[in-house]
Protein backbone atom coordinates (compact mmCIF):
# COMPACT_ATOMS: atom_id res chain seq x y z
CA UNK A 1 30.82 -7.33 -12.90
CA UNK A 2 28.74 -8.45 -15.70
CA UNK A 3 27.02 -6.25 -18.40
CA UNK A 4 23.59 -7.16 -19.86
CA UNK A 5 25.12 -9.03 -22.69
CA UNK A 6 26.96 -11.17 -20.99
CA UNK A 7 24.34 -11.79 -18.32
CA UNK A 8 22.00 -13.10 -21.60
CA UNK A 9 25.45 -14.69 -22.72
CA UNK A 10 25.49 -16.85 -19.79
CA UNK A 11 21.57 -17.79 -19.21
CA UNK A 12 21.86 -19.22 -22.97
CA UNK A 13 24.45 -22.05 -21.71
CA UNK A 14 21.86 -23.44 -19.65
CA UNK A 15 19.70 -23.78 -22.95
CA UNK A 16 19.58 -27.43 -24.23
CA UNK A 17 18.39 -28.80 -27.47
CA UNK A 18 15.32 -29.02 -28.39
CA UNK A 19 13.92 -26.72 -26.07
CA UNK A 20 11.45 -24.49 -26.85
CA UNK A 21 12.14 -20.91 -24.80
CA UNK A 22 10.16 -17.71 -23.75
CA UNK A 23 11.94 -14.42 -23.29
CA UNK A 24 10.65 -11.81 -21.33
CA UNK A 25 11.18 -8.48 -21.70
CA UNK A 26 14.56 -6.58 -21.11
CA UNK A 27 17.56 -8.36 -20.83
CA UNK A 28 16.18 -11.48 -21.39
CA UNK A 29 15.57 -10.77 -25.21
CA UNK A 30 19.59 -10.40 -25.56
CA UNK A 31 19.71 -14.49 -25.23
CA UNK A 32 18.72 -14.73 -28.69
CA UNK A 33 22.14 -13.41 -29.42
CA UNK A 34 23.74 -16.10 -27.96
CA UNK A 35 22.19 -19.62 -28.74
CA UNK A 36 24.93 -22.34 -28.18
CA UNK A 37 26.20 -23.36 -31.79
CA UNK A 38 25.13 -27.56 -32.45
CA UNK A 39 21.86 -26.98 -30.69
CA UNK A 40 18.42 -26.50 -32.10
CA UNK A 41 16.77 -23.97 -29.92
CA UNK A 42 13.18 -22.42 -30.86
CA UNK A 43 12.56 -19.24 -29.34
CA UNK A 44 8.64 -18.14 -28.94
CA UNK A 45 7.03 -15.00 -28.43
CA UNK A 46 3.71 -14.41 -26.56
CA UNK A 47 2.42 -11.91 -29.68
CA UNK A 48 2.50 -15.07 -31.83
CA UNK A 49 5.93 -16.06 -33.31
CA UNK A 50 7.80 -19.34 -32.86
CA UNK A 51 11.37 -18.74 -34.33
CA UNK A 52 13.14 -15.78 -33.45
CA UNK A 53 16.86 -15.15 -34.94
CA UNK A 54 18.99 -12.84 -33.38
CA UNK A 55 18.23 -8.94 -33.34
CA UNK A 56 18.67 -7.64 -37.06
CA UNK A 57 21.29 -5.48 -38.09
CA UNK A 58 21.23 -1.71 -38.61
CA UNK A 59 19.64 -0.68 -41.51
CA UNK A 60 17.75 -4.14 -42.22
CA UNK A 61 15.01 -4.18 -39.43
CA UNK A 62 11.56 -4.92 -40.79
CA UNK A 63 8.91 -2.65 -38.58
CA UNK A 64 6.26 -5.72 -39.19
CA UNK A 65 8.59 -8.49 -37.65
CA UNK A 66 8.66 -7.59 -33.47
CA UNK A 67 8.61 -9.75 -30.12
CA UNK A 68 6.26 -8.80 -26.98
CA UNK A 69 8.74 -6.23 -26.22
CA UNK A 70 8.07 -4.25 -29.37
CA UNK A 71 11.64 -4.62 -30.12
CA UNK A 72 12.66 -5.56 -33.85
CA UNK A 73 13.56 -9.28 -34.42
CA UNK A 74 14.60 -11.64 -37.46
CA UNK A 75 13.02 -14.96 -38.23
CA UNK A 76 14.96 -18.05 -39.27
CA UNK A 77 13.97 -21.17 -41.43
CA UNK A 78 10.91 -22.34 -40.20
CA UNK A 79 9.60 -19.59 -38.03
CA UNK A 80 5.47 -19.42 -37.97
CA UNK A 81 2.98 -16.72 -37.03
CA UNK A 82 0.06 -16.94 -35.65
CA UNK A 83 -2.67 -15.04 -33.05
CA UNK A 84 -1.68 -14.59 -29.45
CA UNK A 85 -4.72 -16.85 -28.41
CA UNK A 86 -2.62 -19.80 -30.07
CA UNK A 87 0.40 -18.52 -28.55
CA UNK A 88 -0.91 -18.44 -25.05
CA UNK A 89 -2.81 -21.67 -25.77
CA UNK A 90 0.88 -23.06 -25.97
CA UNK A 91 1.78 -21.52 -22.98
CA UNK A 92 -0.55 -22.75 -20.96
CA UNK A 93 -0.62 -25.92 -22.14
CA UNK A 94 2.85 -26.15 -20.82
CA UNK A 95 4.44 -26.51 -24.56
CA UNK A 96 7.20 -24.21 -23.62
CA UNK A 97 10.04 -25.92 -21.70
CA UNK A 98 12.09 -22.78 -20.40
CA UNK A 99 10.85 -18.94 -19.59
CA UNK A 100 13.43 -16.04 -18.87
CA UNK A 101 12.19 -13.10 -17.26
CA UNK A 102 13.60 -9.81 -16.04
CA UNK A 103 12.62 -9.06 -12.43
CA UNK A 104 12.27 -6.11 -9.86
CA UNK A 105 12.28 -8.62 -6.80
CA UNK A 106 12.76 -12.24 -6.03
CA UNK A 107 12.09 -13.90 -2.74
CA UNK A 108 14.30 -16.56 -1.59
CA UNK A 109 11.90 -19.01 -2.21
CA UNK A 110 11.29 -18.50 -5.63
CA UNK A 111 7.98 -15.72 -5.78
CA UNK A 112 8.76 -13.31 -8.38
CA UNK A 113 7.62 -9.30 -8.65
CA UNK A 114 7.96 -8.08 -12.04
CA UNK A 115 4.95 -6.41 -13.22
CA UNK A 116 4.25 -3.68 -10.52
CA UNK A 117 5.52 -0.80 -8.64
CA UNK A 118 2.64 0.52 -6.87
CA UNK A 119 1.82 4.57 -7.32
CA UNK A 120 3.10 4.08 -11.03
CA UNK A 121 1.58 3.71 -14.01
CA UNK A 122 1.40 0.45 -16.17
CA UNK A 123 0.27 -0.46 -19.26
CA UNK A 124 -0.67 -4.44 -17.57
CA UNK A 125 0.66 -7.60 -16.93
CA UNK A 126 0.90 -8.69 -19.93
CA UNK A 127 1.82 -12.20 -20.58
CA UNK A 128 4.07 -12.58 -17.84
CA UNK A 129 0.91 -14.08 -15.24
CA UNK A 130 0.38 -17.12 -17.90
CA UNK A 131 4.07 -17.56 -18.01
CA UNK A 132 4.97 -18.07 -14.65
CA UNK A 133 1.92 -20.22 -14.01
CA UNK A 134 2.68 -22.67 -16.66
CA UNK A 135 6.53 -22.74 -17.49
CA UNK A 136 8.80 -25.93 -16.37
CA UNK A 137 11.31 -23.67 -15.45
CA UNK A 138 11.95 -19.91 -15.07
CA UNK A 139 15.63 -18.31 -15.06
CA UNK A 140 15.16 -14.86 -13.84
CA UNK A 141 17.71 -12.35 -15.59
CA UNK A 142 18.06 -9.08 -13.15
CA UNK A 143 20.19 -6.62 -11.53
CA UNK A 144 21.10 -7.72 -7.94
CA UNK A 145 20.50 -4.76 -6.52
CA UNK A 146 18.28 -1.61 -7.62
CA UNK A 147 19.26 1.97 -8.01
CA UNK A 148 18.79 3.04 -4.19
CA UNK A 149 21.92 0.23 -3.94
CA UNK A 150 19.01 -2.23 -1.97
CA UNK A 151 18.85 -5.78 -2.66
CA UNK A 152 16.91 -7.64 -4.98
CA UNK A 153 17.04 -11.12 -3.42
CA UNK A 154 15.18 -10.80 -0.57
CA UNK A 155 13.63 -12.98 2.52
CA UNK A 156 10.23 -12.19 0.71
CA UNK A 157 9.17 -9.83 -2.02
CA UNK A 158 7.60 -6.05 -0.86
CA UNK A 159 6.12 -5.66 -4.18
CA UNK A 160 3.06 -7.56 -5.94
CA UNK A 161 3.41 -10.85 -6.84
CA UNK A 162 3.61 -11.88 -10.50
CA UNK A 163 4.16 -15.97 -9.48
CA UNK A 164 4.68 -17.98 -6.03
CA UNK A 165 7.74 -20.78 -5.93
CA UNK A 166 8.26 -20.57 -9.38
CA UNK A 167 11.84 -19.04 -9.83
CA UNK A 168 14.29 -21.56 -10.61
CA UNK A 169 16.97 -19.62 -11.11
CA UNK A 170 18.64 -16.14 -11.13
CA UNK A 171 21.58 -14.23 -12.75
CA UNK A 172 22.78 -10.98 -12.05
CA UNK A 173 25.76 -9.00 -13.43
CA UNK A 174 27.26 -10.21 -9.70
CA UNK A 175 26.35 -13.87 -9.75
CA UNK A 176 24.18 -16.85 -10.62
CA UNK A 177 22.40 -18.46 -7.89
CA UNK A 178 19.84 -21.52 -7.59
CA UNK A 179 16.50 -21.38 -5.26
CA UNK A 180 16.57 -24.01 -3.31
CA UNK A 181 14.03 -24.88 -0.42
CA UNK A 182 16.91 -23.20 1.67
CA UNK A 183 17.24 -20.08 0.10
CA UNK A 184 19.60 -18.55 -2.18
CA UNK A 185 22.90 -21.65 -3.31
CA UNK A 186 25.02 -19.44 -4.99
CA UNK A 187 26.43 -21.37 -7.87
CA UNK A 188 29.12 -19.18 -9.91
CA UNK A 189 30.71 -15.55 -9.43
CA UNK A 190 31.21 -13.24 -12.16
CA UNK A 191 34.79 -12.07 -12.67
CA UNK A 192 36.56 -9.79 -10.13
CA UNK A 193 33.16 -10.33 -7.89
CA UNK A 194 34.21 -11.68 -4.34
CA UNK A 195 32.04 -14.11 -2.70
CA UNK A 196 32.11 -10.99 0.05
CA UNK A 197 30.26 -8.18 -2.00
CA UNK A 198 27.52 -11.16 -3.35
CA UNK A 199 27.43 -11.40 0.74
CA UNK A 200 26.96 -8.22 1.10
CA UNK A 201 24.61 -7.39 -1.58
CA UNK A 202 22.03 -10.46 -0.76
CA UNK A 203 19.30 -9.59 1.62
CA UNK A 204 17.91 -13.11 1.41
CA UNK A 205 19.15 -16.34 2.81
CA UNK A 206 22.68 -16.93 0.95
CA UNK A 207 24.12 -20.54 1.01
CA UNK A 208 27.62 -21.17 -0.05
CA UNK A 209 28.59 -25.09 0.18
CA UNK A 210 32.21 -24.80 -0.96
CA UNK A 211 34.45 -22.86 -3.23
CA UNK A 212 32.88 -20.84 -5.79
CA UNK A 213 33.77 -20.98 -9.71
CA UNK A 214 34.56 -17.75 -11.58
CA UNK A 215 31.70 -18.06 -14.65
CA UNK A 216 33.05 -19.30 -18.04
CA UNK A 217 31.91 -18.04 -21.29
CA UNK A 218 33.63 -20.33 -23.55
């Protein structure tokens, strides 16, 4: 199965150029690692950065330079800062042309949970709501199932809704999938994954039209 890394590894092939991207928090952020080479890609943060580079080396991370995830980041040529009022203005002006987002639950028709387990504490929503509402298309990055071993694509989410029919698509250390108006079309495998354990693993509507690829990272 896939690690975190190479889940990121294979959500940035479905970057194109000229796209301006959102990463959520989590494994999403790890794309910036792996931008295609030959394609112009500008990454944005909701806390007011267009231009992230890759994650900076140890021993040269600058405390002042972070992304929405508090995480250290780089810039590259061209990067600008600004308030998060501008950066959300771009949001929801629908400036930003692909969103990933790490996910506790995603329905089979696309409604996403990601914000909220109830009885526990959180800090907010943060800019997740805004991002969902206004992004062209959302890749959810996630484990498929969580740590009770219980499925993460389900029939319909159990948890509070972040977004409604927004999810696009999804990929797990297990697979990547597509939400289609029939549920789950499960695209690729990941390595050593049978089509059987995805099966088994997917509580939501599964749809397999013919033989499934093994993912490619080249």
């Amino acid at each position: 199965m896939l690690n975190k890394n190479q889940i990121a590894q294979r959500i940035a092939k479905e970057l194109k150029d000229g796209y301006y991207v959102n990463l959520g928090i989590g494994i999403p952020t790890l794309v910036a690692n792996y931008i295609p080479k030959g394609i112009n890609v500008v990454l944005q943060s909701e806390n007011g950065l267009l231009g992230i580079g890759p994650f900076p080396a140890k021993g040269n991370e600058d405390a002042d330079l972070i992304n929405a995830g508090k995480q250290t980041i780089t810039t590259i040529p061209g990067s600008s800062f600004f308030d998060s009022a501008m950066s959300f203005g771009m949001i929801r002006a629908g400036r930003v042309d692909l969103t990933v987002l790490g996910a506790m639950e995603v329905s089979e028709t696309g409604d996403i949970a990601n914000w909220k387990i109830p009885g526990k504490m959180v800090k907010g929503m943060g800019g997740a709501m805004d991002l969902v509402a206004s992004a062209k298309n959302i890749i959810v990055a996630m484990m498929h199932t969580n740590p009770k071993g219980e499925s993460k694509l389900l029939p319909s989410c159990t948890l509070p809704l972040t977004g409604v029919g927004c999810v696009k698509k999804i990929v797990t250390e297990l697979a990547m999938l597509e939400v289609t108006p029939n549920g789950f079309r499960l695209l690729e495998r990941a390595p050593d994954i049978s089509i059987e354990e995805i099966k088994s693993k997917t509580a939501g509507k599964l749809i397999i039209d013919s033989e499934i690829p093994v993912m490619n990272f080249s």
